[in-house]
C-alpha atoms as a PDB file:
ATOM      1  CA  UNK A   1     -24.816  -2.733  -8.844  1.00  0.00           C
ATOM      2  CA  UNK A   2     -23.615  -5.854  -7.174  1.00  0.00           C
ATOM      3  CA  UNK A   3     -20.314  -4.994  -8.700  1.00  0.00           C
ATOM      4  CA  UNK A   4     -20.364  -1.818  -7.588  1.00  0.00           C
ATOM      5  CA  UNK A   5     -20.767  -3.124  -3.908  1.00  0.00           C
ATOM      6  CA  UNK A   6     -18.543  -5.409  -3.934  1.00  0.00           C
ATOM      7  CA  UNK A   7     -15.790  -3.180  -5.129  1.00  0.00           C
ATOM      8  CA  UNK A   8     -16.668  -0.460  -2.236  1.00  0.00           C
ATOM      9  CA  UNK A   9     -16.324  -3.755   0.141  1.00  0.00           C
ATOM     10  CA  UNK A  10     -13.081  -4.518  -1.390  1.00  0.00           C
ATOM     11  CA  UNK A  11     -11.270  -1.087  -1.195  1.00  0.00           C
ATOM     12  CA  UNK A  12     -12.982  -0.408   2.379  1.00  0.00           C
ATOM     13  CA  UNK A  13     -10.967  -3.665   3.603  1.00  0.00           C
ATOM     14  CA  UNK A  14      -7.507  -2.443   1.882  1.00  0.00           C
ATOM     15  CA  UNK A  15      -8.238   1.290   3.458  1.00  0.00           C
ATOM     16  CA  UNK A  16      -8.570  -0.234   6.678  1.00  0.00           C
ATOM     17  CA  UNK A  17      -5.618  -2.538   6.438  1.00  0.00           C
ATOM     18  CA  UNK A  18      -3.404   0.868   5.351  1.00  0.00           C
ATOM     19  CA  UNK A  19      -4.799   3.145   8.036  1.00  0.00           C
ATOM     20  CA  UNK A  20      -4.010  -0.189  10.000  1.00  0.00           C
ATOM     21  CA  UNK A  21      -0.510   0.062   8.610  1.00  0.00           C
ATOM     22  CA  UNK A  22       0.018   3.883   8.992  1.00  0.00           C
ATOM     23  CA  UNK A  23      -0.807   3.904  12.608  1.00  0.00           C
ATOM     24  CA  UNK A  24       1.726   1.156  13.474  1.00  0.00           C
ATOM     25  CA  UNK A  25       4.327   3.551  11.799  1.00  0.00           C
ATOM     26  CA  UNK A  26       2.788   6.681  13.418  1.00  0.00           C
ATOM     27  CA  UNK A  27       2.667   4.710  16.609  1.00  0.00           C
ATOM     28  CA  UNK A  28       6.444   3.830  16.314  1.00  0.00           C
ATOM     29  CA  UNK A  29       7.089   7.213  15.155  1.00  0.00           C
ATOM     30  CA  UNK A  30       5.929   9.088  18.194  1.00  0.00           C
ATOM     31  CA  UNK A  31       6.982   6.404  20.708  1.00  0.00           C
ATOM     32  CA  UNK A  32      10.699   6.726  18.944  1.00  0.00           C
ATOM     33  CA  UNK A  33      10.264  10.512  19.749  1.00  0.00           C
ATOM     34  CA  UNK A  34       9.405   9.919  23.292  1.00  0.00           C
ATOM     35  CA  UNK A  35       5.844  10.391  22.696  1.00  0.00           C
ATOM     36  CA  UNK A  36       2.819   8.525  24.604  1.00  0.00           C
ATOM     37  CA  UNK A  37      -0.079   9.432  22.659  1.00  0.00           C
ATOM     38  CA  UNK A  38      -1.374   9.295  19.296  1.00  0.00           C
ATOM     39  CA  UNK A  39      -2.836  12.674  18.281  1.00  0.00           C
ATOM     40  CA  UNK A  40      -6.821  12.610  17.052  1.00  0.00           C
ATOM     41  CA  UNK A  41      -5.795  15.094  14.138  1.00  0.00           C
ATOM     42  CA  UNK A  42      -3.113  13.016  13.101  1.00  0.00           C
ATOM     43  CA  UNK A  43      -5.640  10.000  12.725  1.00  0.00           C
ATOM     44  CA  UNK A  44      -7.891  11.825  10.950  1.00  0.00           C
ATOM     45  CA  UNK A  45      -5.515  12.917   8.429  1.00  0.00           C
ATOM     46  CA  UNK A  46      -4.476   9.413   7.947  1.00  0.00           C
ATOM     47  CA  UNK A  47      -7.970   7.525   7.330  1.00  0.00           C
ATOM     48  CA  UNK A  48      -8.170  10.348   4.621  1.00  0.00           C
ATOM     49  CA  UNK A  49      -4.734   9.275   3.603  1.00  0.00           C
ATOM     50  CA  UNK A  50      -5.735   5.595   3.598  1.00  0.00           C
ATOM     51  CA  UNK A  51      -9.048   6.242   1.425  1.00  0.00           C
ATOM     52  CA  UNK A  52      -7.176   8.346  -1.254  1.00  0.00           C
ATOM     53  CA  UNK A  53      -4.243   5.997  -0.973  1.00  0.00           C
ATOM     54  CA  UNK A  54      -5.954   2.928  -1.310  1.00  0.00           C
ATOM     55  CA  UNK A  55      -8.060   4.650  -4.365  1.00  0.00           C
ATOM     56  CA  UNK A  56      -4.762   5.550  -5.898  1.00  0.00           C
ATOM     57  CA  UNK A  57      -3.512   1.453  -5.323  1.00  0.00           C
ATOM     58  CA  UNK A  58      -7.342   0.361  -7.137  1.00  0.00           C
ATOM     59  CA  UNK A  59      -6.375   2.293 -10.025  1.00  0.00           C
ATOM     60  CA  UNK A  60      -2.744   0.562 -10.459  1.00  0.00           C
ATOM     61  CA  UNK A  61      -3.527  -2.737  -9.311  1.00  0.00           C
ATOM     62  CA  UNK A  62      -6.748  -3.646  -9.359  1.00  0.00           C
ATOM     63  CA  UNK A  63      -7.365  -5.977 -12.920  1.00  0.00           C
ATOM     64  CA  UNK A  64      -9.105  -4.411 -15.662  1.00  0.00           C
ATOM     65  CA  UNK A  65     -10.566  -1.281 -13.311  1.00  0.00           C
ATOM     66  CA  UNK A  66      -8.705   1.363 -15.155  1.00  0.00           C
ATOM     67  CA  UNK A  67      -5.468   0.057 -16.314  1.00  0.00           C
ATOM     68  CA  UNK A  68      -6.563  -2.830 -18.622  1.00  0.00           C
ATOM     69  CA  UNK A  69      -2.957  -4.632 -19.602  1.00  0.00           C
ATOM     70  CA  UNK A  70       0.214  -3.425 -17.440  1.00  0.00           C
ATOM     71  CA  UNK A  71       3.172  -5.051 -16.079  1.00  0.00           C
ATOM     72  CA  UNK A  72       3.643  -5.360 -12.390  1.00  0.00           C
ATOM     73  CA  UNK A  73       6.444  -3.012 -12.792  1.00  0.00           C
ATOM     74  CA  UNK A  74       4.680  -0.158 -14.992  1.00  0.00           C
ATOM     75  CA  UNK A  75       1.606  -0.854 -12.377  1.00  0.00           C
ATOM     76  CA  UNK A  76       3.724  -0.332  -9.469  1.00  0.00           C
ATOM     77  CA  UNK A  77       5.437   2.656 -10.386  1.00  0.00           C
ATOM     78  CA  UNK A  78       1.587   4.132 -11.468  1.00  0.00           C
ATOM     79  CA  UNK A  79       1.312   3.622  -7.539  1.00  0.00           C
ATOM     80  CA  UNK A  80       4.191   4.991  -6.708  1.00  0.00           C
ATOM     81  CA  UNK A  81       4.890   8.214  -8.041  1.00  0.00           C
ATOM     82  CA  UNK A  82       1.109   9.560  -7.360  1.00  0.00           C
ATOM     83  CA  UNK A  83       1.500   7.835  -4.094  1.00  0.00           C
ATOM     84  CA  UNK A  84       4.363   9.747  -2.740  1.00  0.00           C
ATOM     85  CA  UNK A  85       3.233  12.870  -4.307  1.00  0.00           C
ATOM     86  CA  UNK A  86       0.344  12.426  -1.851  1.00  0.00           C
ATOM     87  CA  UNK A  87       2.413  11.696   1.310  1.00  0.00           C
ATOM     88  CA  UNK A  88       4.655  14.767   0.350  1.00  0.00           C
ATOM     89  CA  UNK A  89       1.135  16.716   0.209  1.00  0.00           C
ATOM     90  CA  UNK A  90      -0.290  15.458   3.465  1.00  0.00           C
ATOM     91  CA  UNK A  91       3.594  16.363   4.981  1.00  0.00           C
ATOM     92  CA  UNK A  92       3.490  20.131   3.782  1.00  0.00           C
ATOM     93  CA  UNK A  93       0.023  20.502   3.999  1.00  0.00           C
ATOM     94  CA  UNK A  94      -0.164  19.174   8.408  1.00  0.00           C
ATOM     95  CA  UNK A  95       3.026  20.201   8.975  1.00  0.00           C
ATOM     96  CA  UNK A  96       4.069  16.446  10.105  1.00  0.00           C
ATOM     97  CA  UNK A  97       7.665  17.685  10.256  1.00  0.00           C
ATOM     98  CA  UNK A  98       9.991  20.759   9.960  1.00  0.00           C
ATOM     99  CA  UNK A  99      10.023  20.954   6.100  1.00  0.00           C
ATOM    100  CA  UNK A 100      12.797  23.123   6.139  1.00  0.00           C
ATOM    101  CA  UNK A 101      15.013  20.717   7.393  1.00  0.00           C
ATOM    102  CA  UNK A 102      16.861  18.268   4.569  1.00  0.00           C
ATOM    103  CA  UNK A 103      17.529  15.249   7.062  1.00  0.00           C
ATOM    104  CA  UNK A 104      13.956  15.021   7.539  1.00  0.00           C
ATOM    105  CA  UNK A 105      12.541  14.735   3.805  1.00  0.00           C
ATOM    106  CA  UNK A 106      15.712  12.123   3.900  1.00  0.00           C
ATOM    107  CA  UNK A 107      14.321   9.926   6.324  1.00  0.00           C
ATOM    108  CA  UNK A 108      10.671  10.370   4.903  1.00  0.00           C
ATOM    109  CA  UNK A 109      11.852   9.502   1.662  1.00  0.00           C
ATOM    110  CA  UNK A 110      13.687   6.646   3.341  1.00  0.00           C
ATOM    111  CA  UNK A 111      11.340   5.183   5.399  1.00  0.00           C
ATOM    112  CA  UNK A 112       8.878   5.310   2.132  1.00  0.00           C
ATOM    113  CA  UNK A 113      11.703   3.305   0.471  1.00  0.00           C
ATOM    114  CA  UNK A 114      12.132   0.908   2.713  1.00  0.00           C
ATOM    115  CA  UNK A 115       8.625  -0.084   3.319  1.00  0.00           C
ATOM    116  CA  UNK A 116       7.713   0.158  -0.492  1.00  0.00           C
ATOM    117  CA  UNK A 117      10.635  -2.595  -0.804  1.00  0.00           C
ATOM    118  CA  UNK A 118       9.656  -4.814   1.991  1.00  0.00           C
ATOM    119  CA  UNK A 119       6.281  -4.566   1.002  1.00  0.00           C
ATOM    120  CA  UNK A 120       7.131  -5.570  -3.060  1.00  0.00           C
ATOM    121  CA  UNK A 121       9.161  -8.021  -2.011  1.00  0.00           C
ATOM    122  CA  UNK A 122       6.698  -9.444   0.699  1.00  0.00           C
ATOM    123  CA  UNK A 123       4.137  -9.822  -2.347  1.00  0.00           C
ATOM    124  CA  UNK A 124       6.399 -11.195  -4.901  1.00  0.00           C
ATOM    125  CA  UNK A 125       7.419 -13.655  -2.814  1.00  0.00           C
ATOM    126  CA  UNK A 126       3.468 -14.585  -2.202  1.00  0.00           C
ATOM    127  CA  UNK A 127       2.778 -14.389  -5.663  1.00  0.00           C
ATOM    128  CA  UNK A 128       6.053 -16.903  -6.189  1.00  0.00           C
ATOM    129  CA  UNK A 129       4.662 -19.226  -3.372  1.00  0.00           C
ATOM    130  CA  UNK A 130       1.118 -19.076  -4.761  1.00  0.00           C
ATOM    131  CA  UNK A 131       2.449 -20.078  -8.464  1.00  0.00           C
ATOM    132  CA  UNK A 132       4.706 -23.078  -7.028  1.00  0.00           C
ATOM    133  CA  UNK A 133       1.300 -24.426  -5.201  1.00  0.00           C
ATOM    134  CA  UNK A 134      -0.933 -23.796  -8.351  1.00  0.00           C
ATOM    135  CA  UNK A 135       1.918 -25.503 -10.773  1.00  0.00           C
ATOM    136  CA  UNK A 136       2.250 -28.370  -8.660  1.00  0.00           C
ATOM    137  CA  UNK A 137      -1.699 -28.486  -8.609  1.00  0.00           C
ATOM    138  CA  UNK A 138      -1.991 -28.261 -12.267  1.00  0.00           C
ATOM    139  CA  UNK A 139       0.903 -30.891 -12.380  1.00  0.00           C
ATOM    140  CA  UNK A 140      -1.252 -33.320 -10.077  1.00  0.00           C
ATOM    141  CA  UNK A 141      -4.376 -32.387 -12.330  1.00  0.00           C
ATOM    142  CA  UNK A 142      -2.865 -33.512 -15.644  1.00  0.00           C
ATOM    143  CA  UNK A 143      -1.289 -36.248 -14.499  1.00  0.00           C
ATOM    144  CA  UNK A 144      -4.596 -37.648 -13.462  1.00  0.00           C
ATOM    145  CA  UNK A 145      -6.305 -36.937 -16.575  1.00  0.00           C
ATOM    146  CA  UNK A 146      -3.477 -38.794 -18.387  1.00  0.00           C
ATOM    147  CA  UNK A 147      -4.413 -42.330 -16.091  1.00  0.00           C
END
């Protein structure tokens, strides 16, 4: 059971830092568009977003949940596929923009990109960071266990 809670605790704080996320970009969205309010409906539809999204990013990161050995790369592209599949829903489904027009899926398939990228890269580079500090930690470590 403690497991269990914890978990909930867990994905609750990465839903709330993507609904965090997704109202920045709505935010910029609608201010770009010479808006100066951010529609109640709109936020609704995107904690839902966040919960199912950040379930979706559980089952392709998270360690030994339900994907028990995976690259980063097969893991990522678990996320995704099913990920944009669900954006693509929530776009139809709302009506977030004209669907009938091509430029727009171009920029929403653009803007995915480019925050999918900057967001890989913004974690590889962590996880590169983290591995210098814990190699140069394990360095320190053994050479103390050799004196």
């Amino acid at each position: 059971m403690k497991k269990f809670i914890s978990g909930v605790i867990t994905w609750k704080n990465y839903a709330c830092m993507m609904f965090t996320g997704c109202v920045c970009l709505y935010g910029a969205i609608t201010l770009a568009q010479g808006g100066d309010s951010l529609n109640i409906w709109v936020l609704l539809q995107l904690i839902i977003l966040s919960a199912l999204g950040t379930l979706i990013q559980g089952i392709a990161f998270y360690p030994g949940w339900v994907i028990k050995n995976a690259k980063y790369t097969t893991r990522l592209i678990i996320f995704i596929i099913p990920f944009l599949i669900l954006l693509t829903a929530f776009a139809l489904i709302f009506h977030w923009f004209p669907a009938d027009r091509m430029i727009n899926w171009v920029v929403f398939i653009g803007i995915f990109i480019a925050i999918t990228v900057v967001l890989t890269l913004s974690f590889e580079l962590a996880f590169r960071i983290t591995g210098k500090r814990y190699d140069g930690l394990l360095g320190q470590y053994k050479k103390r266990k050799k004196e």
